[in-house]
N, C-alpha and C. Protein backbone atom coordinates (compact mmCIF):
# COMPACT_ATOMS: atom_id res chain seq x y z
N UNK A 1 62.29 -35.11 -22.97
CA UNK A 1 61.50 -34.72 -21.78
C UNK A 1 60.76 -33.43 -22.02
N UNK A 2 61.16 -32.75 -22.79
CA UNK A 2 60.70 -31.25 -22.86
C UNK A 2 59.68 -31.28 -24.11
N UNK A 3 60.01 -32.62 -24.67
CA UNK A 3 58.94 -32.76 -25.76
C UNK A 3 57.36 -33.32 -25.22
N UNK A 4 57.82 -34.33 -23.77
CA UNK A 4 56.39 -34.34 -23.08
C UNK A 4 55.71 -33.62 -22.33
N UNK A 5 56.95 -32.28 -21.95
CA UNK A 5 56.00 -31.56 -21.40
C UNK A 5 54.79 -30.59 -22.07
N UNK A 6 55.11 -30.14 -23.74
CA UNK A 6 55.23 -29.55 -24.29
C UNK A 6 53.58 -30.62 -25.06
N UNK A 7 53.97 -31.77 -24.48
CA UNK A 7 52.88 -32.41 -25.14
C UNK A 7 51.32 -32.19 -24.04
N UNK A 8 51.93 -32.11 -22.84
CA UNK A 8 50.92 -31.70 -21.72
C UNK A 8 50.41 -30.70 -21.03
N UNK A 9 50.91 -29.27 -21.91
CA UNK A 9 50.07 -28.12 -22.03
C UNK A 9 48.68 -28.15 -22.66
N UNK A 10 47.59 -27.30 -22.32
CA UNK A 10 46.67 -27.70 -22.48
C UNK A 10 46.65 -26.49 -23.90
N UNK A 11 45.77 -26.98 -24.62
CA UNK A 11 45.78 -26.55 -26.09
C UNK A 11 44.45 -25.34 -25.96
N UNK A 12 44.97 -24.14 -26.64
CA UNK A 12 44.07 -22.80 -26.26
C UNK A 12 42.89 -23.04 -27.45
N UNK A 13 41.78 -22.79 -26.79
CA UNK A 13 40.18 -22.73 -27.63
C UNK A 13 40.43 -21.82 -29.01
N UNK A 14 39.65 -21.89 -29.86
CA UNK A 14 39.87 -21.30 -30.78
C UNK A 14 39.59 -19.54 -30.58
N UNK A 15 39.86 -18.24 -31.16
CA UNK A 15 39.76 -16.88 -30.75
C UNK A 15 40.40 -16.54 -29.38
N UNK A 16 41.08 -17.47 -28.59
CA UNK A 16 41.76 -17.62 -26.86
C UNK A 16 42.84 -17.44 -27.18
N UNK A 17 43.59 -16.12 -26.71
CA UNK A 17 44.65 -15.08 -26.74
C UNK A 17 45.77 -16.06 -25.75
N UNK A 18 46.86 -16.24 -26.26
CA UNK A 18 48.28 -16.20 -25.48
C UNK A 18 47.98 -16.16 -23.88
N UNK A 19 47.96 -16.62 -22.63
CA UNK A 19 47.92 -16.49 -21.15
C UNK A 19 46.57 -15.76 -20.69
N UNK A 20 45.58 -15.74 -21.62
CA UNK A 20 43.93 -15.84 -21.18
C UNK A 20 43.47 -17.56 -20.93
N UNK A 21 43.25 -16.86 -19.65
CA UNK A 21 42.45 -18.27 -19.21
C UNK A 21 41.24 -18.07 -19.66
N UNK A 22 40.40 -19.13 -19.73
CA UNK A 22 39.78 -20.43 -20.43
C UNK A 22 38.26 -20.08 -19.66
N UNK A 23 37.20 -19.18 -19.61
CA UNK A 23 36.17 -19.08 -18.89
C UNK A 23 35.29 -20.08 -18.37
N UNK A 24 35.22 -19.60 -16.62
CA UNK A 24 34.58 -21.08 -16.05
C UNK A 24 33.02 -21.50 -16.75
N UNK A 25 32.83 -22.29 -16.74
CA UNK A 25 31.34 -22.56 -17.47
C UNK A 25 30.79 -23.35 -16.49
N UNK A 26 29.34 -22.91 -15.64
CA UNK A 26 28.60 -23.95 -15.12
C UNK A 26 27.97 -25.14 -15.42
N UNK A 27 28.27 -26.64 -14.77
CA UNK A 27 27.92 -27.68 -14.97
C UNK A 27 26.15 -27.83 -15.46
N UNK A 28 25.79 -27.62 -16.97
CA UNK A 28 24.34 -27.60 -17.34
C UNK A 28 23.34 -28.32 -16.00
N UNK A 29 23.53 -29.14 -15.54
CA UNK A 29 22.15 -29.57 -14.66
C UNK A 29 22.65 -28.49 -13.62
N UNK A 30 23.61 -27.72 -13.13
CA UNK A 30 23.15 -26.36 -12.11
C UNK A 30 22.53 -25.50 -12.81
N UNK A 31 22.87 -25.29 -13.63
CA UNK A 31 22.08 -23.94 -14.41
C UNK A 31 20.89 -24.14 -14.44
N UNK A 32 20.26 -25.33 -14.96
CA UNK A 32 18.79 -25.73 -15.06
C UNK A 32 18.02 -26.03 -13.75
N UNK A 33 19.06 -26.16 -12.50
CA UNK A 33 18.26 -26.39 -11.10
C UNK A 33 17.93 -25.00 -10.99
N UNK A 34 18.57 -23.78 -11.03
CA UNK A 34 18.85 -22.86 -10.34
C UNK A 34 17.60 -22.07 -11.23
N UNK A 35 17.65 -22.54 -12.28
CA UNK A 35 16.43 -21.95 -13.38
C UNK A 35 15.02 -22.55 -12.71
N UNK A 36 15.19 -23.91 -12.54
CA UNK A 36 13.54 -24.45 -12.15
C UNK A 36 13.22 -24.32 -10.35
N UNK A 37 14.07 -23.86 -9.52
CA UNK A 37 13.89 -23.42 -8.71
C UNK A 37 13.13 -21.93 -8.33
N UNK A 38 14.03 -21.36 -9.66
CA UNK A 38 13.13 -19.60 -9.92
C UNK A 38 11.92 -19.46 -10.34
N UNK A 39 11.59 -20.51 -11.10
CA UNK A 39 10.68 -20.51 -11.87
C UNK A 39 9.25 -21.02 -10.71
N UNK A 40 9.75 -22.14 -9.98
CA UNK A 40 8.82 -22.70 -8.77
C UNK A 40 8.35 -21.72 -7.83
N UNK A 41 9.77 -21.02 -7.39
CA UNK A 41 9.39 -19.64 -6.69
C UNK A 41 8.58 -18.76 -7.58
N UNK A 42 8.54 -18.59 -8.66
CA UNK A 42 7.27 -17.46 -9.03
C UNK A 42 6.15 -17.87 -9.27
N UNK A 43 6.37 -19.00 -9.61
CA UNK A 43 5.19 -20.01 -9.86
C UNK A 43 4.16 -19.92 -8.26
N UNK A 44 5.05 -20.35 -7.08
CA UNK A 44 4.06 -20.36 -6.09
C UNK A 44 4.09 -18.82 -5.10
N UNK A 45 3.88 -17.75 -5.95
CA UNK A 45 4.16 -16.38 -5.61
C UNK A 45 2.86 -15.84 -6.35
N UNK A 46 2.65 -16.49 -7.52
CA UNK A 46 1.51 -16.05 -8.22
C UNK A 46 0.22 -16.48 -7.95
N UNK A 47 0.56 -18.03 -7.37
CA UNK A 47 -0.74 -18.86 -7.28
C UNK A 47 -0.99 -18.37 -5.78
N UNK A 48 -0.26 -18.21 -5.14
CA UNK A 48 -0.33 -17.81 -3.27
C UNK A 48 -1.23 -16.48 -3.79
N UNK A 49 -1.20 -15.74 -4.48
CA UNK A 49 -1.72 -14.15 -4.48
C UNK A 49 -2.92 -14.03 -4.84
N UNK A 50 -3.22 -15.58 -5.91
CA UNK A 50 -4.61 -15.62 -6.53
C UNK A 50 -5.57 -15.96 -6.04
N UNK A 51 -4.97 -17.02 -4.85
CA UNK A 51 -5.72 -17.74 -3.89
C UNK A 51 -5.91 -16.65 -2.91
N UNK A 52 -5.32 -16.18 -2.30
CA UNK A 52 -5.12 -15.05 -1.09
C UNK A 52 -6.31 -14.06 -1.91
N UNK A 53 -6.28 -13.18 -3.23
CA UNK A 53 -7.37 -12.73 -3.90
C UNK A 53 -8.62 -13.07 -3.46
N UNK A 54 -8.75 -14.18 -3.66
CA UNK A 54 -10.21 -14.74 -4.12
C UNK A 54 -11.04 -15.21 -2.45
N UNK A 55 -9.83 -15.37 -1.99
CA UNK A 55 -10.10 -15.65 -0.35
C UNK A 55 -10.55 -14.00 0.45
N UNK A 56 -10.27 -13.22 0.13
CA UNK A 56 -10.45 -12.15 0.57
C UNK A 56 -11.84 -11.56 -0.33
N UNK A 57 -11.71 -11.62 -0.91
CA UNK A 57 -12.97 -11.19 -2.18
C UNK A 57 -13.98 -11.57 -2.20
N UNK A 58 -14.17 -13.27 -1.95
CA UNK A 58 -15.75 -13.76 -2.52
C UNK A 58 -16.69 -14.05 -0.91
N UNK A 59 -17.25 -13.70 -0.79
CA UNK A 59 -18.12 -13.74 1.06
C UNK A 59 -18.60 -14.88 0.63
N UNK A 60 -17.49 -16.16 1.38
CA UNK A 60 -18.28 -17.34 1.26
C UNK A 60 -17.66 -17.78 2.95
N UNK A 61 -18.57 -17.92 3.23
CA UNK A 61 -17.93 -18.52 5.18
C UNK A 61 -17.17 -19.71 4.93
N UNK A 62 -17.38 -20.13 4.18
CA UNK A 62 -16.26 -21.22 4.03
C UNK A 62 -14.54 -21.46 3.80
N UNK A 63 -14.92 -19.60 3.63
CA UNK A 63 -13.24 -19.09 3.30
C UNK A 63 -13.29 -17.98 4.55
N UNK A 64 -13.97 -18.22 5.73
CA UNK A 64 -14.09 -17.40 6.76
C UNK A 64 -12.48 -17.54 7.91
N UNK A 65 -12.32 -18.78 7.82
CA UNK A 65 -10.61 -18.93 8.43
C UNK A 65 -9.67 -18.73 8.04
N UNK A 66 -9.42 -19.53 6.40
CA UNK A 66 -8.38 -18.87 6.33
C UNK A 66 -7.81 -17.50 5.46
N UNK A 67 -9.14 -16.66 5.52
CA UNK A 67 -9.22 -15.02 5.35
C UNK A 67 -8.77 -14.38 6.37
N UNK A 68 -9.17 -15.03 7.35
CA UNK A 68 -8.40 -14.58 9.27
C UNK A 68 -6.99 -14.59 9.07
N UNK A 69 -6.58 -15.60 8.34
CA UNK A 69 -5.00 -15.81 8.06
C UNK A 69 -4.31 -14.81 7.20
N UNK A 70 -4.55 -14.71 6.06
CA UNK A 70 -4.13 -13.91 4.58
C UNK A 70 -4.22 -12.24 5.13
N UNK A 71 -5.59 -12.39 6.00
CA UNK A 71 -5.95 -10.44 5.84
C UNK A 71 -4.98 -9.73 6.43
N UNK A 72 -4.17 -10.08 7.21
CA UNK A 72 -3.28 -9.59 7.91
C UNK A 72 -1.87 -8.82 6.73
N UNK A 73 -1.79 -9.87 6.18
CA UNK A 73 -0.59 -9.80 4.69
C UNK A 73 -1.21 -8.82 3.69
N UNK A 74 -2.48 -8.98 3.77
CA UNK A 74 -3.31 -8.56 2.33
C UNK A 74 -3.40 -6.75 2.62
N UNK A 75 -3.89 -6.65 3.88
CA UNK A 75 -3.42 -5.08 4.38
C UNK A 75 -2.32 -4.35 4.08
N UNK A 76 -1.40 -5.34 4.69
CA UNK A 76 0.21 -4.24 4.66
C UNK A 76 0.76 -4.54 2.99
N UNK A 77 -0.21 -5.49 2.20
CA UNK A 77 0.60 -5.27 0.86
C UNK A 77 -0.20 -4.61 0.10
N UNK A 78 -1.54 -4.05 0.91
CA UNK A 78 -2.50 -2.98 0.03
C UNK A 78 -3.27 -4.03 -0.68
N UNK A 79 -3.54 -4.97 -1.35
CA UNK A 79 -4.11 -5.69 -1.84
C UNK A 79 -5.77 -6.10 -1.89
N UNK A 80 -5.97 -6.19 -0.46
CA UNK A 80 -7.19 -6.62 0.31
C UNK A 80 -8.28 -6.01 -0.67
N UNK A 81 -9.46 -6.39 -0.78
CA UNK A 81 -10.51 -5.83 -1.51
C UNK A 81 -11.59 -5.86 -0.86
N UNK A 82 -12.89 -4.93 -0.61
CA UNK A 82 -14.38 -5.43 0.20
C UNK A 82 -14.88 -5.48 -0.99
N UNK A 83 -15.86 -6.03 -0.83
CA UNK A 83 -17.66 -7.10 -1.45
C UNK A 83 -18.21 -5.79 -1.24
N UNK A 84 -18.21 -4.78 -0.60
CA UNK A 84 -19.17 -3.76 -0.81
C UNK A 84 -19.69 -2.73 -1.79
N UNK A 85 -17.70 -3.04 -2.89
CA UNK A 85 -18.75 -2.17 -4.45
C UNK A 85 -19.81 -2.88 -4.58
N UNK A 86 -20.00 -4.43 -5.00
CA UNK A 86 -20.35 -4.48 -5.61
C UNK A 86 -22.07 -5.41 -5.57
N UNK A 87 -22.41 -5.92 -4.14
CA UNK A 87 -23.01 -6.60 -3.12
C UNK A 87 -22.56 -7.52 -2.40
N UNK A 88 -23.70 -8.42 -1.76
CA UNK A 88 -25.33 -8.03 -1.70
C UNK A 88 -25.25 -6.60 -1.65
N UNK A 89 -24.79 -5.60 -0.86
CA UNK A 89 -25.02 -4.86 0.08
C UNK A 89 -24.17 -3.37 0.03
N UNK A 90 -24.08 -2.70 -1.63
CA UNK A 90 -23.24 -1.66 -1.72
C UNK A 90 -23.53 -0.76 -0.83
N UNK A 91 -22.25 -0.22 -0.62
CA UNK A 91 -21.74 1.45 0.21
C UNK A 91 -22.80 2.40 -0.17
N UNK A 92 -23.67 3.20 0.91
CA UNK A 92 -24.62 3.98 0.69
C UNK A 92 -24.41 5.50 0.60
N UNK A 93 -22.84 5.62 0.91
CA UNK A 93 -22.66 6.99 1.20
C UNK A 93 -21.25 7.02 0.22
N UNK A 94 -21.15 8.32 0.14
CA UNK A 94 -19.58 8.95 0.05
C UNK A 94 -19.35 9.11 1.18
N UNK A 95 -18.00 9.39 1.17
CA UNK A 95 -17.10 9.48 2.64
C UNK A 95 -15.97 10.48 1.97
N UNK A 96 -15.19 11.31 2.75
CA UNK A 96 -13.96 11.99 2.19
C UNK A 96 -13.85 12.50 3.95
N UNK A 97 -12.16 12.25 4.35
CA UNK A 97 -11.29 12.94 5.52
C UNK A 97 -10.94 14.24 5.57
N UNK A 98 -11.41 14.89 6.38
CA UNK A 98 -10.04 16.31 6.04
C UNK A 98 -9.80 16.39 7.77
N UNK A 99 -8.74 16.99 8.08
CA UNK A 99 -7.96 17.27 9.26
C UNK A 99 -7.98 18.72 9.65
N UNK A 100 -8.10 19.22 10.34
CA UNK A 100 -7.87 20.50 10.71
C UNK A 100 -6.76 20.77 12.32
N UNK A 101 -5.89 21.47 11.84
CA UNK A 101 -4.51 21.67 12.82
C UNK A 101 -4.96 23.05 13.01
N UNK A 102 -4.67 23.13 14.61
CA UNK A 102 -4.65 24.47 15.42
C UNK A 102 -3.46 24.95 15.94
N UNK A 103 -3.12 25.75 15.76
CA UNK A 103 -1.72 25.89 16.58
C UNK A 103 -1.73 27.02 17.52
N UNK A 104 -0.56 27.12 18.21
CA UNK A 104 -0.91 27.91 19.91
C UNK A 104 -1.31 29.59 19.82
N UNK A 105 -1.21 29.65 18.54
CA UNK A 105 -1.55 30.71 18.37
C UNK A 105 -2.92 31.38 17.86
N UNK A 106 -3.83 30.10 17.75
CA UNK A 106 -5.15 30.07 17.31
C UNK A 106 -5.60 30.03 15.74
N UNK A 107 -4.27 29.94 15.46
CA UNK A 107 -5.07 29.80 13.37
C UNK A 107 -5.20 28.50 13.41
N UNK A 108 -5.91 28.41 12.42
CA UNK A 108 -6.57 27.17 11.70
C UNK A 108 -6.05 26.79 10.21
N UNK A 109 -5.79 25.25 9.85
CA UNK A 109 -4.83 25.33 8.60
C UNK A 109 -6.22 23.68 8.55
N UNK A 110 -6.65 23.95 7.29
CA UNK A 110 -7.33 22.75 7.20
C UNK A 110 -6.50 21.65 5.71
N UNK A 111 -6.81 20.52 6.13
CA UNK A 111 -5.45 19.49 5.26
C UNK A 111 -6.66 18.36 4.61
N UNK A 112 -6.79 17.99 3.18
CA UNK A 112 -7.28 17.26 3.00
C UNK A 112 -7.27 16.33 2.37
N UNK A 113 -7.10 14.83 2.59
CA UNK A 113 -6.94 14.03 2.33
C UNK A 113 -7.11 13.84 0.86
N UNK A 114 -6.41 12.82 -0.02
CA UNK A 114 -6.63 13.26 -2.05
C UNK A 114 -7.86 12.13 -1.48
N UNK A 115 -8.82 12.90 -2.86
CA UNK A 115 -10.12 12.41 -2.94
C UNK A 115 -9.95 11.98 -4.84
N UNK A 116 -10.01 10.63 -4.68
CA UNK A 116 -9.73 10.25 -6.04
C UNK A 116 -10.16 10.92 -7.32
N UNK A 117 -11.52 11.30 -7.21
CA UNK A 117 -12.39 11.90 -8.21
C UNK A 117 -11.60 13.48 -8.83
N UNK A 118 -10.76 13.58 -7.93
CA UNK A 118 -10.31 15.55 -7.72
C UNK A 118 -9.00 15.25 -8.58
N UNK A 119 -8.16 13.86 -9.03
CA UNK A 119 -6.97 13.51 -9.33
C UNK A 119 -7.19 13.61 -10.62
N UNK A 120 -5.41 13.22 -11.47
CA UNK A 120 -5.57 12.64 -12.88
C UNK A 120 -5.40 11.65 -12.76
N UNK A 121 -5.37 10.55 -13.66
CA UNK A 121 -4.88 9.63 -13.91
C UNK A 121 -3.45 8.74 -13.04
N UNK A 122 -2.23 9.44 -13.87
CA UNK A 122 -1.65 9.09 -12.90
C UNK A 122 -1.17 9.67 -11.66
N UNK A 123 -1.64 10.11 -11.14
CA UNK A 123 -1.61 10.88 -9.72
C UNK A 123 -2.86 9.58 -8.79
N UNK A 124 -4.21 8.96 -9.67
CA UNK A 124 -4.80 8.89 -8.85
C UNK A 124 -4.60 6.84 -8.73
N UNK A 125 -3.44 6.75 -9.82
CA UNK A 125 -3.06 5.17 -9.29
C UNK A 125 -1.85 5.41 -8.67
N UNK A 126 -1.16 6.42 -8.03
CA UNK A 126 -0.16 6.01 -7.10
C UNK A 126 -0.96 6.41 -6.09
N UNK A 127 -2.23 6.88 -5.74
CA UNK A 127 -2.05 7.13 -4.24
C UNK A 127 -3.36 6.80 -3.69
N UNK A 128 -3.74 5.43 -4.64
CA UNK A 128 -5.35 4.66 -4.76
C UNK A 128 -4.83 4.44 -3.28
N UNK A 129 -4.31 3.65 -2.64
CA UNK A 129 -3.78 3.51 -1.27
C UNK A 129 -4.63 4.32 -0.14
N UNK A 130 -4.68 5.73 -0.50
CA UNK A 130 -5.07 6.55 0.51
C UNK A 130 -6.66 5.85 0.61
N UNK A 131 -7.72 6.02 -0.71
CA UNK A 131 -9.13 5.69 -0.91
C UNK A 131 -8.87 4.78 0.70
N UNK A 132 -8.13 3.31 0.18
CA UNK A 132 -8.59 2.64 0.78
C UNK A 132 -8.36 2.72 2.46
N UNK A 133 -7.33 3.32 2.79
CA UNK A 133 -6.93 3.86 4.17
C UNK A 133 -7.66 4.46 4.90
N UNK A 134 -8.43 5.86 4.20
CA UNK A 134 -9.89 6.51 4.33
C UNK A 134 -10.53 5.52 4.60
N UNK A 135 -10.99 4.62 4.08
CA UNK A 135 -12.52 3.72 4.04
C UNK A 135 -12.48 3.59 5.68
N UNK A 136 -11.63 2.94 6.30
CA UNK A 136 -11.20 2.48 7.33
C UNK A 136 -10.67 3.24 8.57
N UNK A 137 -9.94 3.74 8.33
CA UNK A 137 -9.80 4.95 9.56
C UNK A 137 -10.55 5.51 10.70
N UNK A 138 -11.65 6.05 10.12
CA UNK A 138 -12.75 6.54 10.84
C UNK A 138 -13.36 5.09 12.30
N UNK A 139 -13.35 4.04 11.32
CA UNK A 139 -14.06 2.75 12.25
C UNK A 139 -13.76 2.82 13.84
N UNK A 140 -13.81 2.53 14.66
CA UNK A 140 -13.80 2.56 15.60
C UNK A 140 -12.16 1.25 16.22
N UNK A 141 -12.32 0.27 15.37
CA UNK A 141 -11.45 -0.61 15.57
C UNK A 141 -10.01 -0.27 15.13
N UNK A 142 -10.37 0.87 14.53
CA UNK A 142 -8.28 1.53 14.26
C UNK A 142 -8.08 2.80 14.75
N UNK A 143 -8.69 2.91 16.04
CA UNK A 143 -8.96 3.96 17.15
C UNK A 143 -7.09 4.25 17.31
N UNK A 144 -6.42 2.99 17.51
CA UNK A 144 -4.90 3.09 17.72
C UNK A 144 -4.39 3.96 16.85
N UNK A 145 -4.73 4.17 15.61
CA UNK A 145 -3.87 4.56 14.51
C UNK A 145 -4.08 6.28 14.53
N UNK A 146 -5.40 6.69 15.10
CA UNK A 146 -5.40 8.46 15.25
C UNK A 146 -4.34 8.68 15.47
N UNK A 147 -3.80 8.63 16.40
CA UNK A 147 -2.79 9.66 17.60
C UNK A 147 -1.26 9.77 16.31
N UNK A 148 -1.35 8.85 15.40
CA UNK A 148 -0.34 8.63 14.91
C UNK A 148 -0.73 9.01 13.64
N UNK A 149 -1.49 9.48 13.07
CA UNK A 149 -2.41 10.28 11.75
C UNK A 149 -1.73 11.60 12.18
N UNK A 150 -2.53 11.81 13.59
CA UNK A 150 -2.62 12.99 13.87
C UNK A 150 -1.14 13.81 14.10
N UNK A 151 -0.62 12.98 14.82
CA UNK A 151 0.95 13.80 14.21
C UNK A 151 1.79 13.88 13.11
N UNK A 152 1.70 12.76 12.28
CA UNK A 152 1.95 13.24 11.46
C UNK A 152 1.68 14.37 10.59
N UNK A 153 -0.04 14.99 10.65
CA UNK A 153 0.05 15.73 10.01
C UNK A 153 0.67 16.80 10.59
N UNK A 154 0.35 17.43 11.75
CA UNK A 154 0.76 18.42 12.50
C UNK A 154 2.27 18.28 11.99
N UNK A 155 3.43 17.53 12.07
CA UNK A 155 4.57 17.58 11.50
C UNK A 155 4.78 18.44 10.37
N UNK A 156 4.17 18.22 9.12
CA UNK A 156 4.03 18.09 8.13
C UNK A 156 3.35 19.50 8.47
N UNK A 157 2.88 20.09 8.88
CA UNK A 157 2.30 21.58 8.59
C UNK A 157 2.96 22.54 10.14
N UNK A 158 3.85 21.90 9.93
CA UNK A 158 4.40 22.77 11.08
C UNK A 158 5.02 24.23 10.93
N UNK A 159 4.99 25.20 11.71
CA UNK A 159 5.01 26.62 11.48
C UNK A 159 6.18 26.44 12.50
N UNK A 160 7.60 26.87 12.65
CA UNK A 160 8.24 26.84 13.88
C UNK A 160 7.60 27.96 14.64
N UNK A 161 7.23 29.33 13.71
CA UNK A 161 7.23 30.27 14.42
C UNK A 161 5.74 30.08 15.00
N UNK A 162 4.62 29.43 15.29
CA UNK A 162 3.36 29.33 15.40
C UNK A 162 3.22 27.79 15.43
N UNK A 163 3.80 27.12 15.96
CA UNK A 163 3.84 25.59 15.87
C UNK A 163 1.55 24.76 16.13
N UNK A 164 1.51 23.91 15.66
CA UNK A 164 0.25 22.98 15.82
C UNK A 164 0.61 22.54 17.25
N UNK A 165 -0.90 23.11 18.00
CA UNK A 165 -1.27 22.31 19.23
C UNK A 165 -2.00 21.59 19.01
N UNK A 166 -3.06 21.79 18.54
CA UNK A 166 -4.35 20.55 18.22
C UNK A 166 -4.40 20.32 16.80
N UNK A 167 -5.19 18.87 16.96
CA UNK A 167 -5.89 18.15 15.25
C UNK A 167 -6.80 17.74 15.55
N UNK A 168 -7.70 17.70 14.52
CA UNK A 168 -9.18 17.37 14.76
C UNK A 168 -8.87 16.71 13.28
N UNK A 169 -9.56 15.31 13.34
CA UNK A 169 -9.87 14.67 12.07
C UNK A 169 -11.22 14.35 11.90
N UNK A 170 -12.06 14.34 10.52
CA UNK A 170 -13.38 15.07 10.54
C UNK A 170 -13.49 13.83 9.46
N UNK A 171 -14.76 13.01 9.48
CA UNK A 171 -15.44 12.54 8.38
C UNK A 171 -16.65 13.14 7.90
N UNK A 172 -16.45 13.36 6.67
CA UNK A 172 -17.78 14.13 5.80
C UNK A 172 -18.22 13.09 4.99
N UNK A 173 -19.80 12.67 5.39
CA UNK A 173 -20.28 11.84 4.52
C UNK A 173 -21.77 12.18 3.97
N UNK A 174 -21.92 11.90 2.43
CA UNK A 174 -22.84 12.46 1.99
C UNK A 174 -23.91 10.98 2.09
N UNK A 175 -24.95 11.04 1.57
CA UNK A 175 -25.98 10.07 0.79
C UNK A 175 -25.76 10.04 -0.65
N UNK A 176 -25.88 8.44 -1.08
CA UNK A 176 -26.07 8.06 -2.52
C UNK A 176 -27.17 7.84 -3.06
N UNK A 177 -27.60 8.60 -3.45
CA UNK A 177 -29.39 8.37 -4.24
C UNK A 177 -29.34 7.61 -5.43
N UNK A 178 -29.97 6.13 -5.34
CA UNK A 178 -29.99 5.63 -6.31
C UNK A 178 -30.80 6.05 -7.83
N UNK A 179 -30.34 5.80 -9.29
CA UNK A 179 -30.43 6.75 -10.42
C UNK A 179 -29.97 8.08 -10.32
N UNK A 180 -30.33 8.51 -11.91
CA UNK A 180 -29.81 10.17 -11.77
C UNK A 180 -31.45 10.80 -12.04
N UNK A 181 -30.94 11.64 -10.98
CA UNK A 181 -32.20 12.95 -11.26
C UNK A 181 -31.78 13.94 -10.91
N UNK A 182 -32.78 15.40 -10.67
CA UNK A 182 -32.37 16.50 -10.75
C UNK A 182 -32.41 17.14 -9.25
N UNK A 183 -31.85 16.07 -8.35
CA UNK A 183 -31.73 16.81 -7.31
C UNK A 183 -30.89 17.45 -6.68
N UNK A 184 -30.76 18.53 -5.86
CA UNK A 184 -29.01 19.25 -5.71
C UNK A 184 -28.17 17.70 -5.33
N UNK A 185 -27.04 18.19 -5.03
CA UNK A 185 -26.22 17.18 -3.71
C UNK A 185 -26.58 17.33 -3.14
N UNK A 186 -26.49 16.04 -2.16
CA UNK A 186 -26.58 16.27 -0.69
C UNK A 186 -25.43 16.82 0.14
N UNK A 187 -26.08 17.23 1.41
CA UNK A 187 -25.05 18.26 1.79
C UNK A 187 -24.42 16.87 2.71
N UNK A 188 -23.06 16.87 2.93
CA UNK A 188 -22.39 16.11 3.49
C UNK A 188 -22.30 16.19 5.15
N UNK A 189 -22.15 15.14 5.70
CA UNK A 189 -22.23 15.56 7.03
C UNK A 189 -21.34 15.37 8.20
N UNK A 190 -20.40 16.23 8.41
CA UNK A 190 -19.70 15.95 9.12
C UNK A 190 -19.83 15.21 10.99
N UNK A 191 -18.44 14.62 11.12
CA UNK A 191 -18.39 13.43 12.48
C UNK A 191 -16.70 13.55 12.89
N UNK A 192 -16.44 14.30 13.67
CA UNK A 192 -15.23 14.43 14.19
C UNK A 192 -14.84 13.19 14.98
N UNK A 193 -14.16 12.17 14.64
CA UNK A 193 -13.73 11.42 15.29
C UNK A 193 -12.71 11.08 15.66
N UNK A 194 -12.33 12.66 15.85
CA UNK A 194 -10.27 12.44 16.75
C UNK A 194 -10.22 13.76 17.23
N UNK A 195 -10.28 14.02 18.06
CA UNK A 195 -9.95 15.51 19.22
C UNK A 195 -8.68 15.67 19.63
N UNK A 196 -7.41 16.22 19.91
CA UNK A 196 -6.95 15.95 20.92
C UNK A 196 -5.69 16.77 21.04
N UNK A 197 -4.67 17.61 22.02
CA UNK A 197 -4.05 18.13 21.73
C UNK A 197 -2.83 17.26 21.76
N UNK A 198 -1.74 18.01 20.85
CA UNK A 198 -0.29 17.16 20.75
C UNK A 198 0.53 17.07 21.83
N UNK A 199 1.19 15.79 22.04
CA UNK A 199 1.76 15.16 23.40
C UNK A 199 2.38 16.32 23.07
N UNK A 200 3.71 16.53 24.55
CA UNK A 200 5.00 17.64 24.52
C UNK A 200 6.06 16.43 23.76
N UNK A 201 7.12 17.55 22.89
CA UNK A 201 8.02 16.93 22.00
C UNK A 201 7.32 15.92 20.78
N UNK A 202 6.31 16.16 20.31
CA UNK A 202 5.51 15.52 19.29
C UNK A 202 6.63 15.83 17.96
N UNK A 203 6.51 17.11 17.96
CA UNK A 203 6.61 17.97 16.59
C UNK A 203 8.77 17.32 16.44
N UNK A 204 9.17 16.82 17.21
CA UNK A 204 10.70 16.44 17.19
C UNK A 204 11.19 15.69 16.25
């Protein structure tokens, strides 16, 4: 009897130590689902982004709906691109933000937004973001988003002893003269398009 039990121990793998168990191994067709499942997911992660790209990018009205759809995503993942580098119909001006905070005590602290050209390298691909935030801001249709610019900066330059009552956010935009010649710059022209003093408990 002790010879069949002895026959129905299970026999240790070869390099498998005395009372080491035997490592579980997954059944090959899971491993390969779980692989072509990952692979499908990046697969339609890449093609969703290229399409979403090109839908946002090329001014064809025919991609006028479902650009209504994507732009929403394409914003909050920074992505989105305008047709205006490059036509029909390029950007005629420079544009650059700066802010100016007042506080109750009457100084003036002026804050200015990074202006890509002023960056290095890598300073000016982590914070390409802003360019495009600038472009937009000023418009009239992200009127919502001042009040919430505007405290933040005031936060962010806060004096306890001399705290920010007001912000003023200012667009300076020059003219682009097409070719080069020898004329000065143009002088840029400023458009204040945010007045306003800070609610009470802003700065909290």
């Amino acid at each position: 009897m002790n010879e069949a039990k002895g026959n129905r121990r299970k026999k240790r793998t070869p390099g498998q130590t005395k009372g080491q168990r035997r490592p579980r191994t997954r059944p090959e067709g899971e491993g390969q689902g779980i692989r072509g499942l990952r692979r499908g997911a990046i697969t339609v992660f890449i093609l969703f982004h290229l399409f979403a790209i090109t839908v946002v990018a090329v001014p064809l009205k025919a991609f006028a709906g479902v650009k209504e759809l994507v732009m929403p995503y394409m914003r909050w993942s920074g992505l989105f691109q305008s047709w205006d580098m490059f036509g029909p119909d390029p950007v005629k001006v420079n544009a650059y933000v700066k802010a100016v905070v007042i506080s109750r005590g009457r100084h003036m602290q002026v804050w200015s937004f990074p202006k890509m050209e002023d960056l290095g390298l890598g300073e000016r691909f982590r914070k390409e973001r802003y360019r495009k935030f600038l472009e937009v801001l000023p418009q009239a249709q992200y009127a919502p988003l001042w009040p919430g610019v505007a405290s933040h900066l005031a936060r962010s330059l806060n004096n306890p002893a001399d705290p920010p009552d007001k912000v003023l956010l200012i667009e300076f935009q020059s003219d682009i003269h097409p070719g080069a010649d020898d004329s000065p710059e143009p002088v840029a022209r400023p458009n204040v398009f945010y007045e306003d003093y800070l609610p009470p408990g802003e700065l909290r």
